[in-house]
N, C-alpha and C. Protein backbone atom coordinates (compact mmCIF):
# COMPACT_ATOMS: atom_id res chain seq x y z
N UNK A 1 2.12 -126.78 -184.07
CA UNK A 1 2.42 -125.45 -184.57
C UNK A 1 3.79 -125.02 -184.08
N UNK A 2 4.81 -124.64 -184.83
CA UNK A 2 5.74 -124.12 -184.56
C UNK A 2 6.14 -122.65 -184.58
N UNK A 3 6.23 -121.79 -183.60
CA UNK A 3 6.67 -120.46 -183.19
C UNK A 3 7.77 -119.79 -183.64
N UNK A 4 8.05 -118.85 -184.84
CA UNK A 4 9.27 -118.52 -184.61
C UNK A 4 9.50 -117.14 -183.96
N UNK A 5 10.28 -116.51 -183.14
CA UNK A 5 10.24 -115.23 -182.71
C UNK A 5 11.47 -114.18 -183.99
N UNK A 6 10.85 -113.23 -184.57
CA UNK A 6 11.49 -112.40 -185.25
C UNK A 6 11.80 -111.32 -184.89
N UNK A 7 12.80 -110.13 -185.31
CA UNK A 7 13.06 -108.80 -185.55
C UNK A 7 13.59 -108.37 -186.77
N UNK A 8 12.80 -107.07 -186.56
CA UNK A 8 13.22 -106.19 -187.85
C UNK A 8 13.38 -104.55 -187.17
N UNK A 9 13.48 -103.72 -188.07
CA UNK A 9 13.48 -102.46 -188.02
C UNK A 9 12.14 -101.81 -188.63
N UNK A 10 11.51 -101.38 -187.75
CA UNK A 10 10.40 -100.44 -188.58
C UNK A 10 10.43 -98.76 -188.92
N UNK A 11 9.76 -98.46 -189.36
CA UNK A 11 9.56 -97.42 -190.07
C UNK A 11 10.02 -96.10 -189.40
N UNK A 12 9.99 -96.67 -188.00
CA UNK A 12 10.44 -95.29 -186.71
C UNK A 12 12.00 -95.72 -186.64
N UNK A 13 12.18 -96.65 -186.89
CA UNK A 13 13.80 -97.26 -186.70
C UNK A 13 14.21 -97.89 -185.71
N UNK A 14 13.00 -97.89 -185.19
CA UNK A 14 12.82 -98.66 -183.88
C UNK A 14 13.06 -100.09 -184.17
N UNK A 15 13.73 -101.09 -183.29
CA UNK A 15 13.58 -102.92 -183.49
C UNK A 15 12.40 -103.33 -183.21
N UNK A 16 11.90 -103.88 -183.87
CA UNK A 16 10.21 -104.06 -183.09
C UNK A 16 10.69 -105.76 -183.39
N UNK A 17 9.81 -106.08 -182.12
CA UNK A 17 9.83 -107.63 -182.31
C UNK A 17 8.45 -108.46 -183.19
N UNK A 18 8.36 -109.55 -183.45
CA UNK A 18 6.83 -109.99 -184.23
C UNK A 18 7.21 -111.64 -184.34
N UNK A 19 5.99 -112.39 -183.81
CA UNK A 19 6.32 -113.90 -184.25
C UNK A 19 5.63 -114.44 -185.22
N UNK A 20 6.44 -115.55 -185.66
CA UNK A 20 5.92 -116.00 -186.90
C UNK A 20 5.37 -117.40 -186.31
N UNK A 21 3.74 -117.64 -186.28
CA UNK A 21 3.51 -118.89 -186.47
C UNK A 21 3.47 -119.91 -187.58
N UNK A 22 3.58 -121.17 -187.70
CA UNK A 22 4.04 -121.66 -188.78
C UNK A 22 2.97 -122.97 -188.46
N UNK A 23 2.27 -123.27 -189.65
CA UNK A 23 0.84 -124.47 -189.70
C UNK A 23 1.91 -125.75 -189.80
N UNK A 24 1.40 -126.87 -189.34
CA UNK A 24 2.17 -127.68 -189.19
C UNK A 24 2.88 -128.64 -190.32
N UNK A 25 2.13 -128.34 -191.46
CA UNK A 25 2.65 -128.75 -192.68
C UNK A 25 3.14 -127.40 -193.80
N UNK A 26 3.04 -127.56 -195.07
CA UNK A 26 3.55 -126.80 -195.82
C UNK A 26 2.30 -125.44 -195.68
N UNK A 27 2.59 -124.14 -195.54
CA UNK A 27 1.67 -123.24 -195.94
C UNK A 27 0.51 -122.82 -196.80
N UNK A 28 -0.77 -123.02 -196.88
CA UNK A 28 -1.55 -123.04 -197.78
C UNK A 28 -1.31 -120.93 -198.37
N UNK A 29 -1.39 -120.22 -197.36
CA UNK A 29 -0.84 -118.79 -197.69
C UNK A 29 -0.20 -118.06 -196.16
N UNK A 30 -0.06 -117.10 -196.13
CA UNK A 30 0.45 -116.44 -195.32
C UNK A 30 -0.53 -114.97 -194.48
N UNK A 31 -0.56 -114.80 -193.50
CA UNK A 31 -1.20 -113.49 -193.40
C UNK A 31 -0.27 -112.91 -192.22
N UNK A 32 -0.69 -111.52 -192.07
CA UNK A 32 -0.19 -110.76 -191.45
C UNK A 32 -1.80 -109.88 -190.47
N UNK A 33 -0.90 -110.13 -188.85
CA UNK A 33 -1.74 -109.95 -188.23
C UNK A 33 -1.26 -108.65 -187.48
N UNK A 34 -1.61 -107.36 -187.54
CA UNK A 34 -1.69 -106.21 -186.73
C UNK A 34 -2.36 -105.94 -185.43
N UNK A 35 -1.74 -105.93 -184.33
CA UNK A 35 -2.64 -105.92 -183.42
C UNK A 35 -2.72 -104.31 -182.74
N UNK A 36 -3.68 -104.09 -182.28
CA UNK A 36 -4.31 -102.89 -181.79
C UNK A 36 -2.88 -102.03 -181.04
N UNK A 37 -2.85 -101.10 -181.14
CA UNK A 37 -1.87 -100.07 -181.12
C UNK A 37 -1.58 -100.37 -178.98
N UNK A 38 -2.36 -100.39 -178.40
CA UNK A 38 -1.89 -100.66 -176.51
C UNK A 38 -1.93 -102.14 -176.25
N UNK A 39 -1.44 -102.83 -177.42
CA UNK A 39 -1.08 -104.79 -177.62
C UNK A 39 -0.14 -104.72 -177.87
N UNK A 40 0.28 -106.02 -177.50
CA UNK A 40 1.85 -106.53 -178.39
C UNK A 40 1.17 -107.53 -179.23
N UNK A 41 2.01 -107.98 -179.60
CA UNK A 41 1.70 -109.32 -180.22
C UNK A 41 1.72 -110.62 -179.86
N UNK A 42 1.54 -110.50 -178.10
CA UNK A 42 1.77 -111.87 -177.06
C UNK A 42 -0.05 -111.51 -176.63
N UNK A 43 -0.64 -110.33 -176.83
CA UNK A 43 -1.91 -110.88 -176.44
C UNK A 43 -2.58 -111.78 -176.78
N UNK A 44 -3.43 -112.42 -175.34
CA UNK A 44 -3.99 -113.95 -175.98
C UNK A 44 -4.99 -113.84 -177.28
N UNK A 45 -5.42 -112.60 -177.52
CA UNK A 45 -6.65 -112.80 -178.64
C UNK A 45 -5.91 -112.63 -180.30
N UNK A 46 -4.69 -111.88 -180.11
CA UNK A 46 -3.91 -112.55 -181.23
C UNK A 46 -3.23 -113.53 -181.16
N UNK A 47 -2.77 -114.17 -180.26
CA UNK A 47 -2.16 -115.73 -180.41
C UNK A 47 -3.12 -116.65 -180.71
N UNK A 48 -4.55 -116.74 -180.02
CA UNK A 48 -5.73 -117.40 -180.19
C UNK A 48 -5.98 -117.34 -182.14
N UNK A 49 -5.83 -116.16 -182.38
CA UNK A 49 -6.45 -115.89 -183.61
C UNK A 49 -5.31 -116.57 -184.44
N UNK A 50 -3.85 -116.73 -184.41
CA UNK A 50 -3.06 -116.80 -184.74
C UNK A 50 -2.44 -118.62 -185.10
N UNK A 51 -3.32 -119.28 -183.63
CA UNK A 51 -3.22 -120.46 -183.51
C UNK A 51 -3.71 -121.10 -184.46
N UNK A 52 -5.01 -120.38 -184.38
CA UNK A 52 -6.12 -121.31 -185.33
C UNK A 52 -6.09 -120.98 -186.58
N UNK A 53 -5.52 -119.90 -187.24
CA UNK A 53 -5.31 -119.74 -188.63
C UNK A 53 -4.01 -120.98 -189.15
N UNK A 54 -3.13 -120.64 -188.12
CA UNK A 54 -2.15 -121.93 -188.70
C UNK A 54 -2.55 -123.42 -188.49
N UNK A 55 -3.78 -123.44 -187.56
CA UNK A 55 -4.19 -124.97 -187.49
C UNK A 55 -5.31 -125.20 -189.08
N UNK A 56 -5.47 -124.17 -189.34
CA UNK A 56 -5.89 -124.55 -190.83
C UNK A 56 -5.07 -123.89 -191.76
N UNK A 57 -3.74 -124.43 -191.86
CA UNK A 57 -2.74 -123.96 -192.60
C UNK A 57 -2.76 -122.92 -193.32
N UNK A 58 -2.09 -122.16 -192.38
CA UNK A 58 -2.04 -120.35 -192.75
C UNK A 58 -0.75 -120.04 -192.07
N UNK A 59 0.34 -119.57 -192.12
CA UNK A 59 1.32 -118.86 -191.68
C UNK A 59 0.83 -117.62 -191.29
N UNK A 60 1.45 -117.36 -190.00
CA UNK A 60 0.93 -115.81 -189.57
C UNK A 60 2.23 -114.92 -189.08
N UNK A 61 2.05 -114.18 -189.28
CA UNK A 61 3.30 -112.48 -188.99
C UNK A 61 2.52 -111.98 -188.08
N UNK A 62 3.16 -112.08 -186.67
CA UNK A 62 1.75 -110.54 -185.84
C UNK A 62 3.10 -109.95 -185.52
N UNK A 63 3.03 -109.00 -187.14
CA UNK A 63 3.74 -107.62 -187.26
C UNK A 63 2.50 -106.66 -188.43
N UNK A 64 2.69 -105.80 -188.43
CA UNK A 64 1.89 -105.10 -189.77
C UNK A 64 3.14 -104.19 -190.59
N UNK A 65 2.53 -103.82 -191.99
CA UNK A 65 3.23 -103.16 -193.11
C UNK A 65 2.07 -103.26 -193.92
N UNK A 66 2.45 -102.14 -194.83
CA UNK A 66 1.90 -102.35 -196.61
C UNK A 66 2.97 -103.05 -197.00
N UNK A 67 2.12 -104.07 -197.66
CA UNK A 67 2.88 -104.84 -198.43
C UNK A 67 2.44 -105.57 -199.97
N UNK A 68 2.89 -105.53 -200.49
CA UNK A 68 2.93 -105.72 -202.16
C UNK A 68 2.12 -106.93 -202.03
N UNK A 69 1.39 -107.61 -203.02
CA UNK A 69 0.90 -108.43 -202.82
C UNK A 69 -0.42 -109.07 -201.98
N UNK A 70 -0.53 -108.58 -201.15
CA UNK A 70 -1.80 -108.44 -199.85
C UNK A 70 -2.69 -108.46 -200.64
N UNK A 71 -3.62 -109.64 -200.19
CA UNK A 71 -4.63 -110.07 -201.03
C UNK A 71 -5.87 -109.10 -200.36
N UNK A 72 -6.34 -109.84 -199.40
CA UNK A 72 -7.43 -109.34 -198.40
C UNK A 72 -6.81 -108.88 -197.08
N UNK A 73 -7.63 -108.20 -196.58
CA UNK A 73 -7.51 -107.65 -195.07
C UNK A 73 -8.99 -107.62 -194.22
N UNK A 74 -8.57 -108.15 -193.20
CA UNK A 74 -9.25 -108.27 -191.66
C UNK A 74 -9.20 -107.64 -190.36
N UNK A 75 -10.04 -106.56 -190.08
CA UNK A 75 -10.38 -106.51 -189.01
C UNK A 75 -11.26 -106.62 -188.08
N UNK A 76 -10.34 -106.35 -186.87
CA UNK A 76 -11.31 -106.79 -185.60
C UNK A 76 -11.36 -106.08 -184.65
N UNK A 77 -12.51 -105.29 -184.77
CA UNK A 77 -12.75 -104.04 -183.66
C UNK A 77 -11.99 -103.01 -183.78
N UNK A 78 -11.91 -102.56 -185.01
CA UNK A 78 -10.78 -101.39 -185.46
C UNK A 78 -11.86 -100.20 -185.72
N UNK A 79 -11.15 -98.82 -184.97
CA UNK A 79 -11.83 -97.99 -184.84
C UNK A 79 -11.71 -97.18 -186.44
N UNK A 80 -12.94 -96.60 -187.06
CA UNK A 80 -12.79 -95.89 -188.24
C UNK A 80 -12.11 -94.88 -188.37
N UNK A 81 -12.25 -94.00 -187.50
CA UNK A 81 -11.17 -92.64 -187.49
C UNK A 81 -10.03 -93.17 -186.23
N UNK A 82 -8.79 -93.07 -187.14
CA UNK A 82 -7.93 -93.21 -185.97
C UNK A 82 -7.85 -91.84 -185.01
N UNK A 83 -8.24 -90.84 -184.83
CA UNK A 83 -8.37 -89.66 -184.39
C UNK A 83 -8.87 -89.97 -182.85
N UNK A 84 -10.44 -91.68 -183.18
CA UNK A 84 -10.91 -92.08 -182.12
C UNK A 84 -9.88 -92.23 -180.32
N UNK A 85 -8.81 -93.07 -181.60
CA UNK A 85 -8.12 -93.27 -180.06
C UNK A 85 -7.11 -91.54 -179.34
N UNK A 86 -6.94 -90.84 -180.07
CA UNK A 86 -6.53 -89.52 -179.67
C UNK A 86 -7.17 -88.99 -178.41
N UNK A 87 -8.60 -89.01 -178.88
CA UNK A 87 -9.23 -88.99 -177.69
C UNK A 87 -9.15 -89.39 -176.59
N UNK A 88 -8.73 -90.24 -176.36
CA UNK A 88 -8.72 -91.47 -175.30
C UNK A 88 -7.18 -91.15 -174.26
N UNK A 89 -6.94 -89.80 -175.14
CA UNK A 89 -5.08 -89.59 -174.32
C UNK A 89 -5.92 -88.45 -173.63
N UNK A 90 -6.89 -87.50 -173.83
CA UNK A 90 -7.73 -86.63 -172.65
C UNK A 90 -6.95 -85.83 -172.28
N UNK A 91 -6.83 -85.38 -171.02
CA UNK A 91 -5.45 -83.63 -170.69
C UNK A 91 -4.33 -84.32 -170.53
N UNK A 92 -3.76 -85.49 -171.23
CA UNK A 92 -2.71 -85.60 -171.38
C UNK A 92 -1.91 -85.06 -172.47
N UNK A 93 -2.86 -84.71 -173.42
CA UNK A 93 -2.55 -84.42 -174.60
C UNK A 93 -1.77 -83.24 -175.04
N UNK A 94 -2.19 -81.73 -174.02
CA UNK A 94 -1.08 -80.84 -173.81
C UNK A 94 0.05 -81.17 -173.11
N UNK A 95 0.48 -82.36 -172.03
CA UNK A 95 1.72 -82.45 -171.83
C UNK A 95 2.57 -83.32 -172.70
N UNK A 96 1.72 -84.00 -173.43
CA UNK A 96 2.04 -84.51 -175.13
C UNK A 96 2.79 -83.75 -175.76
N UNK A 97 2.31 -82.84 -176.16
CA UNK A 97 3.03 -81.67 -177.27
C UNK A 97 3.93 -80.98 -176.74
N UNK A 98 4.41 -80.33 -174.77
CA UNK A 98 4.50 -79.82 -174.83
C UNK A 98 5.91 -80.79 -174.12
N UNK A 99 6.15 -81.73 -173.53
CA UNK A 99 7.12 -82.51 -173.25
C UNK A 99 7.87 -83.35 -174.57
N UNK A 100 6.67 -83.74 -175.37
CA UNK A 100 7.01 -84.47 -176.79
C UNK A 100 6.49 -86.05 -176.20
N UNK A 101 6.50 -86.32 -175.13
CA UNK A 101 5.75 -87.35 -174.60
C UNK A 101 5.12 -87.89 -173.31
N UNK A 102 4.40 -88.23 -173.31
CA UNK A 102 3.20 -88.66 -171.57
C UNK A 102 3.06 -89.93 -171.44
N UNK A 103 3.11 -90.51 -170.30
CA UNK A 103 2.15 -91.76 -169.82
C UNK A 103 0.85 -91.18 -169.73
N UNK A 104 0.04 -92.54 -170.45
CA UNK A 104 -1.54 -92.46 -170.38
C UNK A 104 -2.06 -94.05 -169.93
N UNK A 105 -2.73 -93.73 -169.04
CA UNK A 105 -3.43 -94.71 -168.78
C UNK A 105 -4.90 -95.30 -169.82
N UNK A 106 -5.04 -96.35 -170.63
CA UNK A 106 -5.60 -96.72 -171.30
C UNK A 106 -6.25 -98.15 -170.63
N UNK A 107 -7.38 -98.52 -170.68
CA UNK A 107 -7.81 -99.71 -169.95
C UNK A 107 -7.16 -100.05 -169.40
N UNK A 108 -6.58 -99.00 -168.23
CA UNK A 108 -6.08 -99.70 -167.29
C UNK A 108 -4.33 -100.00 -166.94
N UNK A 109 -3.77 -99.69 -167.93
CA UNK A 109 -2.40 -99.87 -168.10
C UNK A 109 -1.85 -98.54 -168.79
N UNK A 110 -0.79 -98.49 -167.63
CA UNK A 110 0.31 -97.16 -168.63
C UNK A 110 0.72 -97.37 -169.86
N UNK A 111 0.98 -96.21 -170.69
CA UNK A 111 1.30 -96.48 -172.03
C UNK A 111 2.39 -95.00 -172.27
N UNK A 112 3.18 -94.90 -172.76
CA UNK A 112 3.56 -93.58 -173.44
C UNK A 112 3.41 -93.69 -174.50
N UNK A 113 2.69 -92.29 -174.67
CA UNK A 113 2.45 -92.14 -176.26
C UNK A 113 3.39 -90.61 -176.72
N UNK A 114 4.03 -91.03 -177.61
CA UNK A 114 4.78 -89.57 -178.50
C UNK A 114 4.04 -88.70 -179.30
N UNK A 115 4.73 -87.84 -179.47
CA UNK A 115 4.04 -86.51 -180.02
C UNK A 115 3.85 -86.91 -181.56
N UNK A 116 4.98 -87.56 -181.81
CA UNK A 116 5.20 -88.26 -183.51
C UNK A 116 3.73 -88.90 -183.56
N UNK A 117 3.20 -89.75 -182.78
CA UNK A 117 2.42 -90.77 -183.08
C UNK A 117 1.31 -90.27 -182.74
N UNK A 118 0.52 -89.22 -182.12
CA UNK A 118 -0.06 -88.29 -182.07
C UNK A 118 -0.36 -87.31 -183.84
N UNK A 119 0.68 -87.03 -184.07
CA UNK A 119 0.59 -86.17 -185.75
C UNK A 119 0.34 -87.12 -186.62
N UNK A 120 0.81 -88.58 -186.40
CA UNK A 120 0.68 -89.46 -187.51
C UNK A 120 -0.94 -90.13 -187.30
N UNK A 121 -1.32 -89.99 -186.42
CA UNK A 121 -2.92 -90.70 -186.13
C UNK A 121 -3.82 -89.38 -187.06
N UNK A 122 -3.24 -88.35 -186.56
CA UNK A 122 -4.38 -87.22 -187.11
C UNK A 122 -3.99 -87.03 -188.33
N UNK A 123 -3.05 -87.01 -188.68
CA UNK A 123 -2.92 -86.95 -190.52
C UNK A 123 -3.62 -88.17 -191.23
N UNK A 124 -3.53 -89.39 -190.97
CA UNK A 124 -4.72 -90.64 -191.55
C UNK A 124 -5.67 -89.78 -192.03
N UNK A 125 -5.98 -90.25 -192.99
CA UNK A 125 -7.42 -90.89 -193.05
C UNK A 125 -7.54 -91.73 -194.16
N UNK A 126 -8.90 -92.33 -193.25
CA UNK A 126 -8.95 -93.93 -193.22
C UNK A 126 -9.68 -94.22 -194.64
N UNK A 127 -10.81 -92.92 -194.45
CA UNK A 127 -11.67 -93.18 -195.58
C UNK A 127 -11.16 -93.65 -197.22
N UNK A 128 -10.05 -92.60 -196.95
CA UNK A 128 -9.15 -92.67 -198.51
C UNK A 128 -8.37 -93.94 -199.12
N UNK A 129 -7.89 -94.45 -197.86
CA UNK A 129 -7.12 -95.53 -197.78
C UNK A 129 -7.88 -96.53 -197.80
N UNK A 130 -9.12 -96.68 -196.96
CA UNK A 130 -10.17 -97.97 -197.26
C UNK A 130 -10.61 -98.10 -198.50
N UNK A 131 -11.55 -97.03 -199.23
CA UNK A 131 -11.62 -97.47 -200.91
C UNK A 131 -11.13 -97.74 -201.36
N UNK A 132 -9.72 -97.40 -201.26
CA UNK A 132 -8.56 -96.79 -202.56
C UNK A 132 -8.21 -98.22 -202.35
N UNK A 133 -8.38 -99.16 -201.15
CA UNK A 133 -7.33 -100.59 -200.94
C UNK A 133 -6.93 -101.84 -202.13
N UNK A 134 -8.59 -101.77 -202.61
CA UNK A 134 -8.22 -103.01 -203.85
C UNK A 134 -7.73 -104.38 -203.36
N UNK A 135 -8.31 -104.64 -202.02
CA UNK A 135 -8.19 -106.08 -201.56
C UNK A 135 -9.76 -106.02 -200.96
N UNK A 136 -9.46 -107.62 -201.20
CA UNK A 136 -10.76 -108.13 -200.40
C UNK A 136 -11.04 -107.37 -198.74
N UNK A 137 -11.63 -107.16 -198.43
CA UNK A 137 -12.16 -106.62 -196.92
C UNK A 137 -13.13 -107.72 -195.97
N UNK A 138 -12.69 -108.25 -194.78
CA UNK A 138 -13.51 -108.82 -193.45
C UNK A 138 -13.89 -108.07 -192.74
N UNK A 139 -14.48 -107.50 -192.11
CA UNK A 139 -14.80 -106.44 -191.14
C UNK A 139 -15.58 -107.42 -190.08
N UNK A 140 -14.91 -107.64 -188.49
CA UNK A 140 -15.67 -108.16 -187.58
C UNK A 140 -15.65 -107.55 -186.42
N UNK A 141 -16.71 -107.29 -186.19
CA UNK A 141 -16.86 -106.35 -185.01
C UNK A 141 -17.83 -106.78 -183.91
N UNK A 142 -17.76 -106.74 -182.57
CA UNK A 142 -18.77 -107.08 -181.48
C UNK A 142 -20.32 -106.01 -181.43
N UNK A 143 -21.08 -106.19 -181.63
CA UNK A 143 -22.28 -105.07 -181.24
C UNK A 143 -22.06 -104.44 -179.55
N UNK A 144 -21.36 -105.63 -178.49
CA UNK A 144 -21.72 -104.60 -177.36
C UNK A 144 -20.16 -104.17 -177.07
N UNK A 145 -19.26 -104.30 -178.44
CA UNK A 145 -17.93 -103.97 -177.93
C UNK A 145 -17.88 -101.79 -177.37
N UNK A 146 -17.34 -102.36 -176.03
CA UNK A 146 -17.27 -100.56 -175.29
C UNK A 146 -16.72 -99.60 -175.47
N UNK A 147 -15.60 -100.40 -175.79
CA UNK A 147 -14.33 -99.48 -176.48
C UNK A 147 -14.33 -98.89 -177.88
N UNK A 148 -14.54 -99.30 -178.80
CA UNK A 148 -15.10 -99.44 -180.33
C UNK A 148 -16.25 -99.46 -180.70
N UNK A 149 -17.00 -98.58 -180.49
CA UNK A 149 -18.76 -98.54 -181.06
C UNK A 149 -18.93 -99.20 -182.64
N UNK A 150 -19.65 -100.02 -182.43
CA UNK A 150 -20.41 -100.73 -183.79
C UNK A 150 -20.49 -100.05 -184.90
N UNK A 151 -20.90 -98.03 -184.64
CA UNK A 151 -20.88 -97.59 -185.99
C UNK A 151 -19.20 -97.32 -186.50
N UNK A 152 -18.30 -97.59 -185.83
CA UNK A 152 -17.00 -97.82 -186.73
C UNK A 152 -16.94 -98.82 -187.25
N UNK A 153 -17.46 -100.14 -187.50
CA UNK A 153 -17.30 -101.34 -188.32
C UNK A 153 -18.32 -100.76 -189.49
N UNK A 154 -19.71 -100.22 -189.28
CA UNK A 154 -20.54 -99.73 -190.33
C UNK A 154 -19.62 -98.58 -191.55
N UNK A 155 -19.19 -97.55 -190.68
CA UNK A 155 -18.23 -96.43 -191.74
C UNK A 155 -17.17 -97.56 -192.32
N UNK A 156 -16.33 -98.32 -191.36
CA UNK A 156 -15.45 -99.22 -192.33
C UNK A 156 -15.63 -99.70 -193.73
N UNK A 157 -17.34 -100.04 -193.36
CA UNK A 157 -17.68 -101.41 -194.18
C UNK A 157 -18.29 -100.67 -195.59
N UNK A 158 -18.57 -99.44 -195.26
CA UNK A 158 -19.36 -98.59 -195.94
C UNK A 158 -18.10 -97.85 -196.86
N UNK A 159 -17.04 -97.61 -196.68
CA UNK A 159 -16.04 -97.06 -197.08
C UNK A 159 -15.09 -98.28 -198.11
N UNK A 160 -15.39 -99.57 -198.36
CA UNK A 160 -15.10 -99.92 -198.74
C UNK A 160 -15.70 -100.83 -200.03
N UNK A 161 -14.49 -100.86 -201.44
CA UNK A 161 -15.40 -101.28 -202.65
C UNK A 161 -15.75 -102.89 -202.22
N UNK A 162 -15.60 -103.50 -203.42
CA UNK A 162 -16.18 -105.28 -203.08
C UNK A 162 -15.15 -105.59 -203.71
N UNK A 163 -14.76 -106.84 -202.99
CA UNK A 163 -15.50 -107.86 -202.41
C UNK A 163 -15.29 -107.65 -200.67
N UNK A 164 -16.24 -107.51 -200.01
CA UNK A 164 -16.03 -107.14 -198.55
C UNK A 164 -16.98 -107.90 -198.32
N UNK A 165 -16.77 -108.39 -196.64
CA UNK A 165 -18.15 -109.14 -195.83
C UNK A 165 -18.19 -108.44 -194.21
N UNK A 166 -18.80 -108.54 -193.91
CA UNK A 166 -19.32 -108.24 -192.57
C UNK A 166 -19.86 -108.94 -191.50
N UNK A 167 -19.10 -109.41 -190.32
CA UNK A 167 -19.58 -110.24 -189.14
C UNK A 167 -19.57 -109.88 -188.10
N UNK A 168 -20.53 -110.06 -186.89
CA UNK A 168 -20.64 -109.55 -186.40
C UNK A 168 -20.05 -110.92 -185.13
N UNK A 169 -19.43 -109.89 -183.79
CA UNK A 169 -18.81 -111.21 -182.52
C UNK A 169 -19.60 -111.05 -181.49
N UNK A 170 -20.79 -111.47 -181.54
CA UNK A 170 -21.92 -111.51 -180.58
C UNK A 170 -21.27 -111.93 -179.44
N UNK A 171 -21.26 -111.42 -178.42
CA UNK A 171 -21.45 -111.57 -176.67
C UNK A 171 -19.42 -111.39 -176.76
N UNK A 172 -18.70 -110.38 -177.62
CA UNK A 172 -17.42 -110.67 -177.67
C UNK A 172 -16.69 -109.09 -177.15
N UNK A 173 -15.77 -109.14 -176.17
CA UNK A 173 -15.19 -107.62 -175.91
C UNK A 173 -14.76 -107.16 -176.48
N UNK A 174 -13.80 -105.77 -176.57
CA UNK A 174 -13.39 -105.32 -177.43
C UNK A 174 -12.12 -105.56 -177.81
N UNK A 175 -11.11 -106.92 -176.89
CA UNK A 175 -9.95 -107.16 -177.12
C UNK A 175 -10.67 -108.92 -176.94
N UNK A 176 -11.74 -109.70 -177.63
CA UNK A 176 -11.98 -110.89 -177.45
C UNK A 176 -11.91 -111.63 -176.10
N UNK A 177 -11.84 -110.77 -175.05
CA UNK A 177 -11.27 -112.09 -173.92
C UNK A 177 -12.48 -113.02 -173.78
């Protein structure tokens, strides 16, 4: 498997970095892998995931976008209301608004989160955007994942038309380790 490391500009104008794995022969298709908002894209459970899609010839992006074309989409342990993780910033959240940004400790590791990204979680919603998608849907979720309760893979799965499937990652955390 060959690695390439990329940059672009995203949507904040920010450089965000994203690598491209590459299957060792010609590409059977391509996917694009988003990883959980307090990840990069060097965590092992997206490189893991990332490995093995290109060992059965798949090219992978762990960057995300809408993008034209996007057949199906997959997730893994994605919370239904993004509002969920809002929560999770607790009385940080008035020195959020009132600085424009805070360190929060999230499993364990500092994070700053902005006030921007705060308004943009609570304006979502998911519901609208899951029907409305018109791609195939995976939904895989752990039953004893802690972080992500099981009934967010159910509203996911439930919010979305067909062709969708549903699996479940028995004995799996909420970031795969």
């Amino acid at each position: 498997m060959k690695t390439e490391k990329l940059t672009f500009i995203g949507h904040s104008v920010e450089e965000l970095a994203a690598r491209l794995d590459y299957p060792a022969g010609k590409p059977h298709a391509t996917a694009i892998f988003a990883h959980c908002f307090t990840c990069s894209k060097d965590i092992p459970a997206a490189r893991r995931v990332a490995q093995r899609l290109a060992a059965m010839g798949i090219a992978v992006l762990r960057a995300a976008g809408e993008i034209e074309g996007l057949k199906a989409v997959a997730t893994i342990g994605a919370p239904f209301d993004p509002e969920h993780v809002v929560y999770n910033f607790g009385s940080a959240l008035d020195e959020i608004a009132k600085k424009g940004e805070a360190e929060v400790s999230l499993g364990g590791r500092p994070f700053t989160i902005k006030q921007s990204f705060v308004e943009d979680v609570s304006a979502n919603n998911l519901c609208t955007a899951i029907s409305g998608m018109k791609r195939a849907l995976l939904v895989l979720h752990s039953p004893t994942d802690q972080t992500v309760g099981i009934e967010n893979a159910g509203e996911i799965f439930g919010a979305a038309k067909h062709p969708k499937s549903f699996f479940t990652l028995d004995d799996a955390d909420h970031l795969l380790t």
